[in-house]
Protein backbone atom coordinates (compact mmCIF):
# COMPACT_ATOMS: atom_id res chain seq x y z
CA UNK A 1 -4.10 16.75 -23.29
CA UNK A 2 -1.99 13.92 -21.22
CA UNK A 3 -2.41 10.45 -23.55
CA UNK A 4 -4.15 7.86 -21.89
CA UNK A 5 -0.94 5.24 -22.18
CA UNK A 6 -2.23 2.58 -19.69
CA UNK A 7 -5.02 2.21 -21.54
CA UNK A 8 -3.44 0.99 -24.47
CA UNK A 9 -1.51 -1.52 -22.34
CA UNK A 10 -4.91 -2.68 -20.91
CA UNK A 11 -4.63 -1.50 -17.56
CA UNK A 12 -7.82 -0.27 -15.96
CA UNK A 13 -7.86 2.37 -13.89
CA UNK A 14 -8.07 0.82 -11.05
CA UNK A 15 -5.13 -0.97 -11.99
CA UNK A 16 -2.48 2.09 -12.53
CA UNK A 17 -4.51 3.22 -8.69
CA UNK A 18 -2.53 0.48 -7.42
CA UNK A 19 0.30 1.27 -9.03
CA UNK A 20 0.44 4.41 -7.49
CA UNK A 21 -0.37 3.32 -3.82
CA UNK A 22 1.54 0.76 -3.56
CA UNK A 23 5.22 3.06 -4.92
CA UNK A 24 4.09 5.61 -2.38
CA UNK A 25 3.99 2.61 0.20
CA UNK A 26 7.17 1.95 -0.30
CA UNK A 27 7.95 5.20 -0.54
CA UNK A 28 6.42 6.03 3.10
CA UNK A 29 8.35 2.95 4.73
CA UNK A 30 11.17 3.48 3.46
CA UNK A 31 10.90 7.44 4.74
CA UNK A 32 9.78 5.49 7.85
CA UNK A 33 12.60 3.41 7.87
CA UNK A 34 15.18 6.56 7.83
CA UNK A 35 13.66 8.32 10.59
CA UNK A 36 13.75 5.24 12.67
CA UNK A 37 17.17 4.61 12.30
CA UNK A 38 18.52 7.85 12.84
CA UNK A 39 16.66 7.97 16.20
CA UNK A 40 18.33 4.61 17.02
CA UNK A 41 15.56 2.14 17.05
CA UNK A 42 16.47 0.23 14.29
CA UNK A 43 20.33 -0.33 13.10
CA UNK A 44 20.29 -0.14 9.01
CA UNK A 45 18.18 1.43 6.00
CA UNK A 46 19.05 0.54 2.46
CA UNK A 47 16.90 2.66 0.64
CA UNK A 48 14.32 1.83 -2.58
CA UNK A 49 13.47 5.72 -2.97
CA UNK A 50 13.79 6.66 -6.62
CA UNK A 51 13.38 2.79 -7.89
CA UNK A 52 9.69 2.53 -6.83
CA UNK A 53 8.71 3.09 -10.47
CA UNK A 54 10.84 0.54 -11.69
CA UNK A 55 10.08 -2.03 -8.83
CA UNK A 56 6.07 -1.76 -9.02
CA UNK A 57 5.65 -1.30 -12.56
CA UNK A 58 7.46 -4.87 -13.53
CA UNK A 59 5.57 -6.65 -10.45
CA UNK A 60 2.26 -5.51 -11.84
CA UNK A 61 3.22 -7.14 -15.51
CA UNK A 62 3.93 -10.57 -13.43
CA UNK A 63 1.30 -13.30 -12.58
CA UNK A 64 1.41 -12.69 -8.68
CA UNK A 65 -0.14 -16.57 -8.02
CA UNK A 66 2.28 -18.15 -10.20
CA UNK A 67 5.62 -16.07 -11.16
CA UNK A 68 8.85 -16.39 -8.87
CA UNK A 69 10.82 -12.83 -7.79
CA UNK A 70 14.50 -13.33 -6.61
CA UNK A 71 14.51 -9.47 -5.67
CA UNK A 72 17.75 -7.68 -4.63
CA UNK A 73 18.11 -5.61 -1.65
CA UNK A 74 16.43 -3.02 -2.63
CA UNK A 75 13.22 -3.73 -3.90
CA UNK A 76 10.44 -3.29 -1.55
CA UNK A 77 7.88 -2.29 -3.97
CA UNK A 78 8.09 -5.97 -6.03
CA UNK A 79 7.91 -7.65 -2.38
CA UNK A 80 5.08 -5.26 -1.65
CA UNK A 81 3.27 -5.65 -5.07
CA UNK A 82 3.95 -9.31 -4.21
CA UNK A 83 1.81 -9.66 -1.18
CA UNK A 84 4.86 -8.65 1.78
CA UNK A 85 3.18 -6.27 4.13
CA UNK A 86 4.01 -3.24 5.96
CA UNK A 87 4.07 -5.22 9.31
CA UNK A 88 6.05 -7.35 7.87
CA UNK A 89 8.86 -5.44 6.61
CA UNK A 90 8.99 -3.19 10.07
CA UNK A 91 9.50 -6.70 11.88
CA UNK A 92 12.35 -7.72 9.53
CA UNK A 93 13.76 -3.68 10.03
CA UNK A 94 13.49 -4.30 13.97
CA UNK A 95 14.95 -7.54 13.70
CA UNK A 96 11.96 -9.25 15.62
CA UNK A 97 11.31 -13.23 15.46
CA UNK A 98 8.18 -12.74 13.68
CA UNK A 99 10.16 -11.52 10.98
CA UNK A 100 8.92 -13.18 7.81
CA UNK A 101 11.92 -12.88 5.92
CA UNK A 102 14.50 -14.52 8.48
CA UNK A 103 13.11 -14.59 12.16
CA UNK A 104 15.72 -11.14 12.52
CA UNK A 105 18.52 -12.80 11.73
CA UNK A 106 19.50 -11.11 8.21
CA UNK A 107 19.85 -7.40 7.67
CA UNK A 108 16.69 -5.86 6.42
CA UNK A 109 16.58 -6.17 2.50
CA UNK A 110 16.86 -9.92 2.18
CA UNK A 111 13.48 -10.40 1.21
CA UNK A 112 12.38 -13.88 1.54
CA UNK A 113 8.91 -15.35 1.65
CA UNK A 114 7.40 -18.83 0.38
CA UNK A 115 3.71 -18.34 0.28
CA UNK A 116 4.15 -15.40 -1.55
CA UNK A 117 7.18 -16.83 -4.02
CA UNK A 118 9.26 -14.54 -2.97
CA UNK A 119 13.10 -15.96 -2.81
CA UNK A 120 15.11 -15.32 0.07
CA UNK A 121 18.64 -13.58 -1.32
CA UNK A 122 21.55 -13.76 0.17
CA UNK A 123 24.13 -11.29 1.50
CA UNK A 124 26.68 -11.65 -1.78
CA UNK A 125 25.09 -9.55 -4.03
CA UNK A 126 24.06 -11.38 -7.36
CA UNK A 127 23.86 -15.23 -6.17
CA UNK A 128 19.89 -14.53 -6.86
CA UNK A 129 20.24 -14.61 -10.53
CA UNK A 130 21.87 -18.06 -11.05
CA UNK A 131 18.75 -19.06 -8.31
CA UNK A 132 16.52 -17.92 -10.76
CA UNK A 133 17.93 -19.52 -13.77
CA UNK A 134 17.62 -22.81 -11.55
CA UNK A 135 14.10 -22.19 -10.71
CA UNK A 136 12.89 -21.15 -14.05
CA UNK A 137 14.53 -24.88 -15.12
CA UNK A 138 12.52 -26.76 -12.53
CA UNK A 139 9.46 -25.07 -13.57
CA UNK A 140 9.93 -26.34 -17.02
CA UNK A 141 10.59 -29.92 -15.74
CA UNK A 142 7.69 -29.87 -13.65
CA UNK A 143 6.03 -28.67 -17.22
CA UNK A 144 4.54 -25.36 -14.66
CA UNK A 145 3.55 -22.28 -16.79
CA UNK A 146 6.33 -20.06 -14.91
CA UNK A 147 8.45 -16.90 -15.40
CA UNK A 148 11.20 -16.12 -12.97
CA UNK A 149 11.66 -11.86 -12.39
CA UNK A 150 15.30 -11.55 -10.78
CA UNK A 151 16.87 -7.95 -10.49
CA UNK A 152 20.08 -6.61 -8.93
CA UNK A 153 21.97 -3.42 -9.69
CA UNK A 154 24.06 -2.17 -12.56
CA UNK A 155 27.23 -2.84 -10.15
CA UNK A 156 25.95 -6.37 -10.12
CA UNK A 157 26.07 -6.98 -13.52
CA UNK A 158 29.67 -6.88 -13.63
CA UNK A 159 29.60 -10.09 -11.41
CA UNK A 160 30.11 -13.52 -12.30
CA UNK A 161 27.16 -14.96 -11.58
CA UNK A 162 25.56 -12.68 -13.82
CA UNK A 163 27.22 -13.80 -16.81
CA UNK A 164 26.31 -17.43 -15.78
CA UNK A 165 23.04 -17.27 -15.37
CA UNK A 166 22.09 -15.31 -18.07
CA UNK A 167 24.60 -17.29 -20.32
CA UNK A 168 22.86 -20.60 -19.07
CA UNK A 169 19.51 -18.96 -19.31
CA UNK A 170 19.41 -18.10 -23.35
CA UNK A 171 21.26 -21.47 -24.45
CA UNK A 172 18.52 -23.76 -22.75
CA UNK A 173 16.09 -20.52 -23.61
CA UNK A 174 14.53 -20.53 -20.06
CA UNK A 175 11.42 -18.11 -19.25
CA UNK A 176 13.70 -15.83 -16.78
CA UNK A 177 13.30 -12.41 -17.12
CA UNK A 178 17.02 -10.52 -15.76
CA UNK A 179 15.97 -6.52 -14.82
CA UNK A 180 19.05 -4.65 -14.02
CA UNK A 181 18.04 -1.50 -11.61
CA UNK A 182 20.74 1.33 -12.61
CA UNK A 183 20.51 3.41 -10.36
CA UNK A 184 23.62 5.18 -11.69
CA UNK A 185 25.92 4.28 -8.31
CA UNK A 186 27.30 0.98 -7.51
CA UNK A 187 27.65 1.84 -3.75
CA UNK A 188 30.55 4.75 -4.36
CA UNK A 189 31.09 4.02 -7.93
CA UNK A 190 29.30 6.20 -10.90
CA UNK A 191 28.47 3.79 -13.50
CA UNK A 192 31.09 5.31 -16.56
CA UNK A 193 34.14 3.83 -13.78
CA UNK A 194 32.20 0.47 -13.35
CA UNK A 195 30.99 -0.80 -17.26
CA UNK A 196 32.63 0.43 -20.55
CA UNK A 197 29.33 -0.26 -22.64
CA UNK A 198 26.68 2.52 -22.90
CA UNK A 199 23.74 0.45 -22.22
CA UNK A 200 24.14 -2.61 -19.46
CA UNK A 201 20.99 -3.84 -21.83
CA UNK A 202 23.93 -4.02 -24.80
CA UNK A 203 25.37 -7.36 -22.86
CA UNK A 204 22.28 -9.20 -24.21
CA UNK A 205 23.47 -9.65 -27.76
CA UNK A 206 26.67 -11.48 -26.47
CA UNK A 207 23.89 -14.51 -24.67
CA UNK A 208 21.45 -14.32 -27.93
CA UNK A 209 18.84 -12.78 -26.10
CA UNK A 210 17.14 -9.43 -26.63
CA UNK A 211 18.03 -6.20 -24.39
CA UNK A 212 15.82 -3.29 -23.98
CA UNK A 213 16.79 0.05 -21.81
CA UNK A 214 13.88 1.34 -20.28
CA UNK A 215 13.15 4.21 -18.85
CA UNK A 216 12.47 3.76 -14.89
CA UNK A 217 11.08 6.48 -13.40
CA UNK A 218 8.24 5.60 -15.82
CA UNK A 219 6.01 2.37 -14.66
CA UNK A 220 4.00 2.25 -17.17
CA UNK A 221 7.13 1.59 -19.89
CA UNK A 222 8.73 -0.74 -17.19
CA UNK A 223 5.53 -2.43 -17.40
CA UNK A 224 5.08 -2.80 -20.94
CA UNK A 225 8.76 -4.13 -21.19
CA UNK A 226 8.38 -7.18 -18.73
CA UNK A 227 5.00 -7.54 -20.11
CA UNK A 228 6.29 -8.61 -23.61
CA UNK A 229 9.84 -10.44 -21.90
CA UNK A 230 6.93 -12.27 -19.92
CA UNK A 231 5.01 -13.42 -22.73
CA UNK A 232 8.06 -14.16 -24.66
CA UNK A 233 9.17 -17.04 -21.99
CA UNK A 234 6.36 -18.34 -21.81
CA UNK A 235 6.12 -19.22 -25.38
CA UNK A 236 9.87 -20.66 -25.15
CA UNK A 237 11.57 -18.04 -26.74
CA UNK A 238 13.77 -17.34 -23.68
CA UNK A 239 14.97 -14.99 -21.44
CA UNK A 240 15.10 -11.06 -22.01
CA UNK A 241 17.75 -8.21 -20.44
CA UNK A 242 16.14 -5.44 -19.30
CA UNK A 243 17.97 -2.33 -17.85
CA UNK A 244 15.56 0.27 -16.00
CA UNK A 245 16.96 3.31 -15.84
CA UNK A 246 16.31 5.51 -12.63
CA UNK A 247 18.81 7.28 -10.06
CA UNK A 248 19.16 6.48 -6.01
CA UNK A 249 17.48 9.80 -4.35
CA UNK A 250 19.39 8.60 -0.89
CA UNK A 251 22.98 7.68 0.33
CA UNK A 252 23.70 3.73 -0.42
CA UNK A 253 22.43 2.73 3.16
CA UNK A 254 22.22 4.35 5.99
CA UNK A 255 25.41 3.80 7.04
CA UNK A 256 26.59 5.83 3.66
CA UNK A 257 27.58 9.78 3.41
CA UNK A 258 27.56 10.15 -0.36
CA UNK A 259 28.58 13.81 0.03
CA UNK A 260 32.05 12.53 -0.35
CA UNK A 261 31.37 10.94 -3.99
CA UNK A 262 28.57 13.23 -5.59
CA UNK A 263 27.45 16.50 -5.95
CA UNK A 264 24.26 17.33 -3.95
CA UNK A 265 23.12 19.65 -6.73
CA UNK A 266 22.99 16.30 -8.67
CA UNK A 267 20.81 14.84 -6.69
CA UNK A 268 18.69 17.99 -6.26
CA UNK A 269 18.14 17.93 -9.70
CA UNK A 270 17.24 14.26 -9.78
CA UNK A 271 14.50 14.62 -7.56
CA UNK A 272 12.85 16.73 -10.06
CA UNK A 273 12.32 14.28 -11.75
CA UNK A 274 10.78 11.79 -8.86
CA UNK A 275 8.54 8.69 -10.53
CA UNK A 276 5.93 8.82 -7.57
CA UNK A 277 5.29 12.60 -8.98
CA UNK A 278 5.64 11.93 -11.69
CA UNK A 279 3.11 9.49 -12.11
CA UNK A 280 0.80 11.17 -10.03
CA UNK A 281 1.16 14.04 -12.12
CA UNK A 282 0.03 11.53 -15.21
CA UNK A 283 -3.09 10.23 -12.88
CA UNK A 284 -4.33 13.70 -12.01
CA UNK A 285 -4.09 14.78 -15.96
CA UNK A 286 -6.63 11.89 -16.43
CA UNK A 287 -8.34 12.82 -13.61
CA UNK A 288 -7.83 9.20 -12.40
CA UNK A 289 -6.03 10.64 -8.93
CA UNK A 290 -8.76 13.31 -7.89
CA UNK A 291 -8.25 15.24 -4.48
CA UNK A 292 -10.09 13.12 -2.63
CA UNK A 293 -8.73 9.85 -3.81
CA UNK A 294 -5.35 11.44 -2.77
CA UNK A 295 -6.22 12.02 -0.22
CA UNK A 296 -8.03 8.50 0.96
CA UNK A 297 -5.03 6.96 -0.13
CA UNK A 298 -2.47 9.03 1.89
CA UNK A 299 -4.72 8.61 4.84
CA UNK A 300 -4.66 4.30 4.31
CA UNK A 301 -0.66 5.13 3.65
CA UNK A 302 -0.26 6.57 6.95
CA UNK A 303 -2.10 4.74 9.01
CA UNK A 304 -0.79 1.32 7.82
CA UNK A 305 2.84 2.53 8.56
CA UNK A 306 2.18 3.86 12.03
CA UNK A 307 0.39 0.70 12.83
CA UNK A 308 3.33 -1.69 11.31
CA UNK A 309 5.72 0.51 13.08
CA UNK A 310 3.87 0.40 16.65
CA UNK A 311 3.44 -3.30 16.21
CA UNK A 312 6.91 -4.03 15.23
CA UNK A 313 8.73 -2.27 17.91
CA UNK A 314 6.48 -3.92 20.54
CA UNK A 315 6.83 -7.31 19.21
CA UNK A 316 9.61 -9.42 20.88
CA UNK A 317 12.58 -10.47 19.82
CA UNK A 318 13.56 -13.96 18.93
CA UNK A 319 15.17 -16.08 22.30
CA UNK A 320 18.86 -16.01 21.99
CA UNK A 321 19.32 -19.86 21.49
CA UNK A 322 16.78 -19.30 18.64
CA UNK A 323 20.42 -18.51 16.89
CA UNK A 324 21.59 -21.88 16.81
CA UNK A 325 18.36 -23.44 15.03
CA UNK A 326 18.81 -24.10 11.56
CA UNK A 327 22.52 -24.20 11.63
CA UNK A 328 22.90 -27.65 12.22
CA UNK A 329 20.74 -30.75 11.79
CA UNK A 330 18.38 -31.87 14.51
């Protein structure tokens, strides 16, 4: 008999539901996404397939009408759980000028959006955590009851403004919670040649904050984890580490072959262990994902991602001069 876990988190049913739609969203986009590059309509994938667990199981833990996400360039299931639609994300893939995120002028995966408090990254990977130590300090001088969410990769961690932020972070005990994605590869680079520590959640001890390694094909532990970090800033007690374990099921982008750096059998066997099944596999134990929910669900899935697909590649593109606004001052 599968234990009912969510319900001891107090999540309904309807709640973990969502959960599961909106990872195979992202899932079917980013699938989407592959298939549309490699047929030439749209010039660069970088994938969230294998991280969806992780992604959507710390958005759902968040206040969606008041939290911040600085999300890296991977994480279309917190921009998704944050209100970013399908439409939306196939106009910033085709680069069109009703691209939310940047009127097509970024590459896809620089999420930004205001209504939704979602903060536009930037290409340097990292410069969103020291954006959401900033943020997280503004809310507390505007006395707002706020947590900043900001995640990047375990490759990230090893930058500077990592150690910054989170440094800054625990001495003026800001409500910022800092989720590392490990996705085992930092582009090329398994993670033993990248970070001599076992656990990227071990750093925390050196900023006086707590560090907790998660599981993250598992969204219901990712859940409970930024659950209590959430709580915990917003009593003042500061900012939390957490590392969510999971592995990237595709090449780096698609402009990646990763045959040249890891074993395929490796990543055979890591898709055995797939969070989206995974979790479905939970749901239909509890009889929570019946057949017929499945399938209603699939059906919504597909024909939201064929309609933001059509709609994005017939949308126009931005006029060229459009280029030069917001460079300089008018």
């Amino acid at each position: 008999m599968t234990e009912n876990r969510h319900i001891s988190l107090n999540l309904t049913n309807e709640d973990v539901l969502g959960m599961y739609e909106t990872m195979l969203l992202a899932r079917k986009i980013d699938e989407r996404m592959w298939l549309l590059n490699r047929s030439g309509k749209i010039p660069f994938v970088i994938s969230c397939q294998g991280q969806e667990a992780a992604q959507v199981g710390a958005a759902f833990a968040l206040d969606r009408k008041e939290d911040y996400v600085l999300p890296y360039y991977r994480d279309m299931g917190v921009v998704l759980a944050f209100g970013m639609t399908a439409k939306e994300l196939m106009l910033s893939a085709f680069a069109k000028a009703e691209d939310p995120n940047s009127g097509g002028r970024q590459m896809p995966g620089h999420f930004g959006q205001r209504k939704n408090r979602i903060v536009t990254g930037s290409s340097p990977v990292t410069t969103q955590v020291p954006h959401a130590v900033g943020i997280a300090l503004a809310g507390r001088m505007q006395k707002k009851d706020l947590v900043t969410f900001v995640t990047f990769g375990e490759g990230s961690s090893n930058q500077g403004d990592f150690h910054e932020g989170a440094n800054f972070a625990a001495v003026h005990k800001l409500p910022v919670i800092f989720m590392c994605e490990n996705n085992k590869y930092a582009i090329s680079v398994p993670y033993d040649m990248q970070v001599a520590c076992e656990k990227i959640s071990d750093r925390a001890i050196g900023y006086g904050m707590p560090g907790e390694t998660v599981d993250g094909n598992d969204p219901l532990e990712v859940y409970r984890a930024v659950k209590a970090a959430r709580d915990r800033g917003r009593r003042g007690e500061g900012p939390t580490l957490i590392e969510a374990i999971s592995y990237r099921l595709t090449p780096h982008s698609s402009d990646d072959d990763d045959r040249s750096y890891r074993e395929q059998e490796e990543v055979a066997e890591a898709k055995k262990n797939d969070p989206i099944l995974k979790f479905a596999s939970y749901l239909k134990d509890l009889d929570i994902l019946t057949d017929e929910i499945e399938k209603e669900i699939v059906e919504r899935i597909v024909k939201l991602v064929n309609e933001a697909t059509e709609y994005a590649e017939a949308a126009p593109y931005a006029d060229p001069e459009h280029a030069l606004k917001y460079v300089y001052a008018e």
